[in-house]
N, C-alpha and C. Protein backbone atom coordinates (compact mmCIF):
# COMPACT_ATOMS: atom_id res chain seq x y z
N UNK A 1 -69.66 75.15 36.94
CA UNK A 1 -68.75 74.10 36.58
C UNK A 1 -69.48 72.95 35.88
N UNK A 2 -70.39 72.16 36.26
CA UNK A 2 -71.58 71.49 35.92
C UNK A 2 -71.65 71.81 34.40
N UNK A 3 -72.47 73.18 33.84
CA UNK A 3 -72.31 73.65 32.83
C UNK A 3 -71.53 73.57 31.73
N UNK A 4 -70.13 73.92 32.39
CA UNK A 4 -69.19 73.45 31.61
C UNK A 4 -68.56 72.23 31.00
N UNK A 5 -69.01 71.62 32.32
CA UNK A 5 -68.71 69.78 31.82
C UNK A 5 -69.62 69.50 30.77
N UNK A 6 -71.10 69.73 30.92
CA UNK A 6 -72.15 69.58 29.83
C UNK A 6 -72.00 69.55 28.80
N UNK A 7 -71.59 70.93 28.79
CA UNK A 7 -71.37 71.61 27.02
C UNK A 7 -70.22 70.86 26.54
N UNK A 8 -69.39 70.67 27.35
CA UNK A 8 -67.75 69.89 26.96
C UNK A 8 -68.37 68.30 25.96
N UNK A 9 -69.03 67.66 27.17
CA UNK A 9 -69.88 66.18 27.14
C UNK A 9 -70.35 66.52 25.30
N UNK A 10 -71.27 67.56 25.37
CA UNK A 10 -71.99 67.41 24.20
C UNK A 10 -70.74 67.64 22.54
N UNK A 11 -70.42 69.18 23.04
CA UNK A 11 -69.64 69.63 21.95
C UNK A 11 -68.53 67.99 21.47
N UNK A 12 -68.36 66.88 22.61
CA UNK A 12 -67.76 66.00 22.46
C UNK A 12 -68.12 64.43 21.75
N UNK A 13 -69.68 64.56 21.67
CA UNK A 13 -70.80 63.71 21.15
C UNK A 13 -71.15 64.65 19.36
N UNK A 14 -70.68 65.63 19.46
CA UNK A 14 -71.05 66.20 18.25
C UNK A 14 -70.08 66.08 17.41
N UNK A 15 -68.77 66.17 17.79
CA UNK A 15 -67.70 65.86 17.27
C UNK A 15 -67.80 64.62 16.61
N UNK A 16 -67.97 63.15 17.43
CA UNK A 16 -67.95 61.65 16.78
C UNK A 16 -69.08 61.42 16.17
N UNK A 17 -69.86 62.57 16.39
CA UNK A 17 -71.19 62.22 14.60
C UNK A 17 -70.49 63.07 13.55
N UNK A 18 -69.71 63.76 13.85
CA UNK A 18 -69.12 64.75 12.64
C UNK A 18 -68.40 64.01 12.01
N UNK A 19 -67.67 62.94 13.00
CA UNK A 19 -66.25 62.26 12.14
C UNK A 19 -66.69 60.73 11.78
N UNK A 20 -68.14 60.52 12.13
CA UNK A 20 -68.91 59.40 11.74
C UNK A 20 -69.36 59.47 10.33
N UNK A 21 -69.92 60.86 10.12
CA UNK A 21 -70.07 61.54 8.33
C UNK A 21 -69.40 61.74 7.67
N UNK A 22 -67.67 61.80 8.10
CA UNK A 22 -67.01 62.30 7.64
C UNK A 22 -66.33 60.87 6.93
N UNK A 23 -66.70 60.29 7.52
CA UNK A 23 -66.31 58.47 7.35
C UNK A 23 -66.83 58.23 6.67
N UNK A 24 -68.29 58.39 6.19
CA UNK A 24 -69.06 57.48 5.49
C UNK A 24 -69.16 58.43 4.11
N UNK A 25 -68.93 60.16 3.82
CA UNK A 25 -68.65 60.84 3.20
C UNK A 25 -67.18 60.37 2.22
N UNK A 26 -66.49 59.88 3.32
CA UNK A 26 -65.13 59.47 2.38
C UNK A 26 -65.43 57.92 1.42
N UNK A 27 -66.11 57.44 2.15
CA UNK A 27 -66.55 56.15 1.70
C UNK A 27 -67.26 56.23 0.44
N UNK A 28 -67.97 57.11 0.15
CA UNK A 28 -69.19 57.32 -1.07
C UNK A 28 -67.86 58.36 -1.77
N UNK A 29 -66.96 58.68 -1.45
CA UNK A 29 -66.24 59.72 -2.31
C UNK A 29 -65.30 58.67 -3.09
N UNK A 30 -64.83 57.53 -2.27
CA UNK A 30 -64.04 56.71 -2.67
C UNK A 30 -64.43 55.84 -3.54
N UNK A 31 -65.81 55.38 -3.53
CA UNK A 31 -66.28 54.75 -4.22
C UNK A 31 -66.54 55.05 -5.59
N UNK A 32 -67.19 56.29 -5.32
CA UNK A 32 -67.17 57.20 -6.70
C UNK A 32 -66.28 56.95 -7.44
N UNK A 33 -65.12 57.41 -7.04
CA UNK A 33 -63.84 57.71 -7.76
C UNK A 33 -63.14 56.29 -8.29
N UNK A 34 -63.59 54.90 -7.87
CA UNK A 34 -63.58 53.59 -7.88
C UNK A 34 -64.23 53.54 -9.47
N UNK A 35 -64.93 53.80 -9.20
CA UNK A 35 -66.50 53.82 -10.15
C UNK A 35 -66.07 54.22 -11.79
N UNK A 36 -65.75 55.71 -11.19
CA UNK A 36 -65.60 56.47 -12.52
C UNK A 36 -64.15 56.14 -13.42
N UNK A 37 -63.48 55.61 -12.14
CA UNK A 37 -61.79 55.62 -13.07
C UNK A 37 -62.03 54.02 -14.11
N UNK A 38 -63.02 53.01 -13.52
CA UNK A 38 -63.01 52.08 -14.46
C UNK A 38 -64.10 51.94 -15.39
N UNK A 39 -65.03 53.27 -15.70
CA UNK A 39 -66.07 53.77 -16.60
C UNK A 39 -64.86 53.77 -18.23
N UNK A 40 -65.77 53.66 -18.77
CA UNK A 40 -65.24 54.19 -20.37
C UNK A 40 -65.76 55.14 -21.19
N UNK A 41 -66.13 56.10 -20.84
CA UNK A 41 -67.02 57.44 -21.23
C UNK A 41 -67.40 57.16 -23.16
N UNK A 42 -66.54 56.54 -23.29
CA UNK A 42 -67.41 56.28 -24.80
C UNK A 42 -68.27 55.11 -25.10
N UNK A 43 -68.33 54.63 -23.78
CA UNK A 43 -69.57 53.88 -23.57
C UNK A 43 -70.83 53.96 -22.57
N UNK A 44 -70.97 55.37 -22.35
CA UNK A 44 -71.29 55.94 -21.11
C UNK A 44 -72.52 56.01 -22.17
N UNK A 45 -74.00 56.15 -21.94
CA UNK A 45 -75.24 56.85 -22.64
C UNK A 45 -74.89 58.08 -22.28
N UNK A 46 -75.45 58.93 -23.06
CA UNK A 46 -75.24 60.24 -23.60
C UNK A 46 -75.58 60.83 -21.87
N UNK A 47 -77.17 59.91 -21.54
CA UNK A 47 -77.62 61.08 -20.19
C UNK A 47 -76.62 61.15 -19.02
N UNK A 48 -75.76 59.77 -19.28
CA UNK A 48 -75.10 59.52 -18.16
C UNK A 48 -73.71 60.40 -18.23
N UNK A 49 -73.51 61.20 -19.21
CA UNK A 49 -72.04 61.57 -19.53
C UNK A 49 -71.95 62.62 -18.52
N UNK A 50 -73.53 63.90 -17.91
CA UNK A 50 -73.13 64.80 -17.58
C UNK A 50 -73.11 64.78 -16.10
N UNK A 51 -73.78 63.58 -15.45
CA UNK A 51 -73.69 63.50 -14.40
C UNK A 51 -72.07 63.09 -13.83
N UNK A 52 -71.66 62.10 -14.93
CA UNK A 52 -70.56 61.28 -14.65
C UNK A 52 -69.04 62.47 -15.12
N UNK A 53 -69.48 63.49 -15.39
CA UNK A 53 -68.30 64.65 -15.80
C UNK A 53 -68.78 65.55 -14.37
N UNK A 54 -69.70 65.80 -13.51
CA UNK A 54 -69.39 66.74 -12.34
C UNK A 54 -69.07 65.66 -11.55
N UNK A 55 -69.06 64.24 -11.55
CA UNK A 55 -68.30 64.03 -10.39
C UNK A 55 -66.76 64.04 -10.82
N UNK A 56 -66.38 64.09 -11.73
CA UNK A 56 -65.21 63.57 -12.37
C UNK A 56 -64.50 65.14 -11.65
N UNK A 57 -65.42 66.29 -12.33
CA UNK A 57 -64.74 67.76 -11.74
C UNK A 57 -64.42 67.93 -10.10
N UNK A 58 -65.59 67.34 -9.45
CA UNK A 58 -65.59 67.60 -8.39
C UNK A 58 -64.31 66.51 -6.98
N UNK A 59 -64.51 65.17 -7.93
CA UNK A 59 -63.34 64.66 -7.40
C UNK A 59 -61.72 65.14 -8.08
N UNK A 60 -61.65 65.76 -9.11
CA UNK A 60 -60.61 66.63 -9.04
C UNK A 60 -60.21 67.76 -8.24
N UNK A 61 -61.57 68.61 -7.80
CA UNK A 61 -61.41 69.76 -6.66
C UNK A 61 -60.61 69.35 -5.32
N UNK A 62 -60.90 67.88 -5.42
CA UNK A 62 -60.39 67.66 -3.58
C UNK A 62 -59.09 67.60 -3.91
N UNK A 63 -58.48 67.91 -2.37
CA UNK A 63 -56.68 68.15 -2.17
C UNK A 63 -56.70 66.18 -2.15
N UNK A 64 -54.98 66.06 -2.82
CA UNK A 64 -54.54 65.18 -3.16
C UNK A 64 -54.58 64.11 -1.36
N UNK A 65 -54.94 65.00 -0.67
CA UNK A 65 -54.75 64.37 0.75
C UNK A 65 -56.26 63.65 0.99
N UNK A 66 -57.22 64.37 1.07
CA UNK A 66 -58.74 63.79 0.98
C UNK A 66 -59.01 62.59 -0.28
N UNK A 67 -58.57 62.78 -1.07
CA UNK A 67 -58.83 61.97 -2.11
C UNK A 67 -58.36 60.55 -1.73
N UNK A 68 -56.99 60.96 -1.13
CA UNK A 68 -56.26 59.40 -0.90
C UNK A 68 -57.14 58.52 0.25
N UNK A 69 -57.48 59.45 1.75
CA UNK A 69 -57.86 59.18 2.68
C UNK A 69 -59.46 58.42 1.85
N UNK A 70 -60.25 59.19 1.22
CA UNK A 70 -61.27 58.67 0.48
C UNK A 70 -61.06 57.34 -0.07
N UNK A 71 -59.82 57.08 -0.56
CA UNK A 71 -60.02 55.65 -1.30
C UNK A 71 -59.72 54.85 -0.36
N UNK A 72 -58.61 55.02 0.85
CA UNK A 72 -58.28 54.46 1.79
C UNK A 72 -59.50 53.51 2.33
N UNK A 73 -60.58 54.62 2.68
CA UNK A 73 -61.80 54.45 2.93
C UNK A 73 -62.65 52.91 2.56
N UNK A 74 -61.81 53.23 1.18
CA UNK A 74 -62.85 51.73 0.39
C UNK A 74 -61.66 51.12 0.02
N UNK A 75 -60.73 51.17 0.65
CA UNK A 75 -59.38 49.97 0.00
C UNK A 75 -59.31 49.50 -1.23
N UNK A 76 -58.73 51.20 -1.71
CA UNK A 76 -58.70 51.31 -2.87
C UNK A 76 -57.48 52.38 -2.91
N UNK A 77 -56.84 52.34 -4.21
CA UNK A 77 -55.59 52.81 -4.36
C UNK A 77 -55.64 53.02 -5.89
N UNK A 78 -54.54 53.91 -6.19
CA UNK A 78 -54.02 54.61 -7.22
C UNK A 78 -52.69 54.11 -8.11
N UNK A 79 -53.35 53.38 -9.41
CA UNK A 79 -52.17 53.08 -9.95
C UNK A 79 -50.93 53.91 -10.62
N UNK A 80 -49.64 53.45 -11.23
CA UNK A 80 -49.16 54.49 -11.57
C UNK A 80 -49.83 55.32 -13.03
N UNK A 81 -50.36 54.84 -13.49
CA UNK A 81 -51.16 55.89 -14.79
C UNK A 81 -52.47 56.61 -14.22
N UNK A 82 -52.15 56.38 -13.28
CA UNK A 82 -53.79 57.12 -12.30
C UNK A 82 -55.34 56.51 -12.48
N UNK A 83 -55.30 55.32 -12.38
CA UNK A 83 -56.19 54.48 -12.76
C UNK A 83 -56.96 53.83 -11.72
N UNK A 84 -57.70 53.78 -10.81
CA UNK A 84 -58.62 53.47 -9.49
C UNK A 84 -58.76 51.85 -9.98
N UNK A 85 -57.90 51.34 -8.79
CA UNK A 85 -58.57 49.56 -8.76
C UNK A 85 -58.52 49.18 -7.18
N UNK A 86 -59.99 48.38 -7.12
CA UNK A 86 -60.55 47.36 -5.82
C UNK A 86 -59.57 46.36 -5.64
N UNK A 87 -59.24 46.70 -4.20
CA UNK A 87 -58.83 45.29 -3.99
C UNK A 87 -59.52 44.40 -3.25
């Protein structure tokens, strides 16, 4: 029984570092996406275009649900032309 409480205890400490990363993961996702929506790619230097196009892909990959929770993150929101602004 002991045992079981243990593993419970831990598997339960592993959990709130999971959702501690998962926090600070949304935070750097949100920011990103902060970042890039008020970039102007034709003023981007050339080196910066290809870094600044996989995040662009990759914050398109996420479901419309993570993305939001992500900006949430950094209190940040989605205008209606889809345009990322700080408040």
């Amino acid at each position: 029984m002991r045992q079981h409480s243990e593993q419970k205890s831990m598997l339960g400490r592993e959990l709130e570092i999971l959702m501690g990363e998962r926090q600070k993961l949304l935070q750097v996702v949100g920011a990103s996406a902060a970042l890039i929506a008020s970039l102007d790619s034709r003023q981007l230097p050339r080196a910066a275009l290809q870094s600044a196009d996989l995040v662009v892909t990759t914050l398109n990959s996420l479901t419309e649900e993570t993305l939001y929770d992500a900006l949430t993150a950094v209190h940040a929101e989605i205008e209606e032309e889809e345009r990322v602004v700080s408040h």
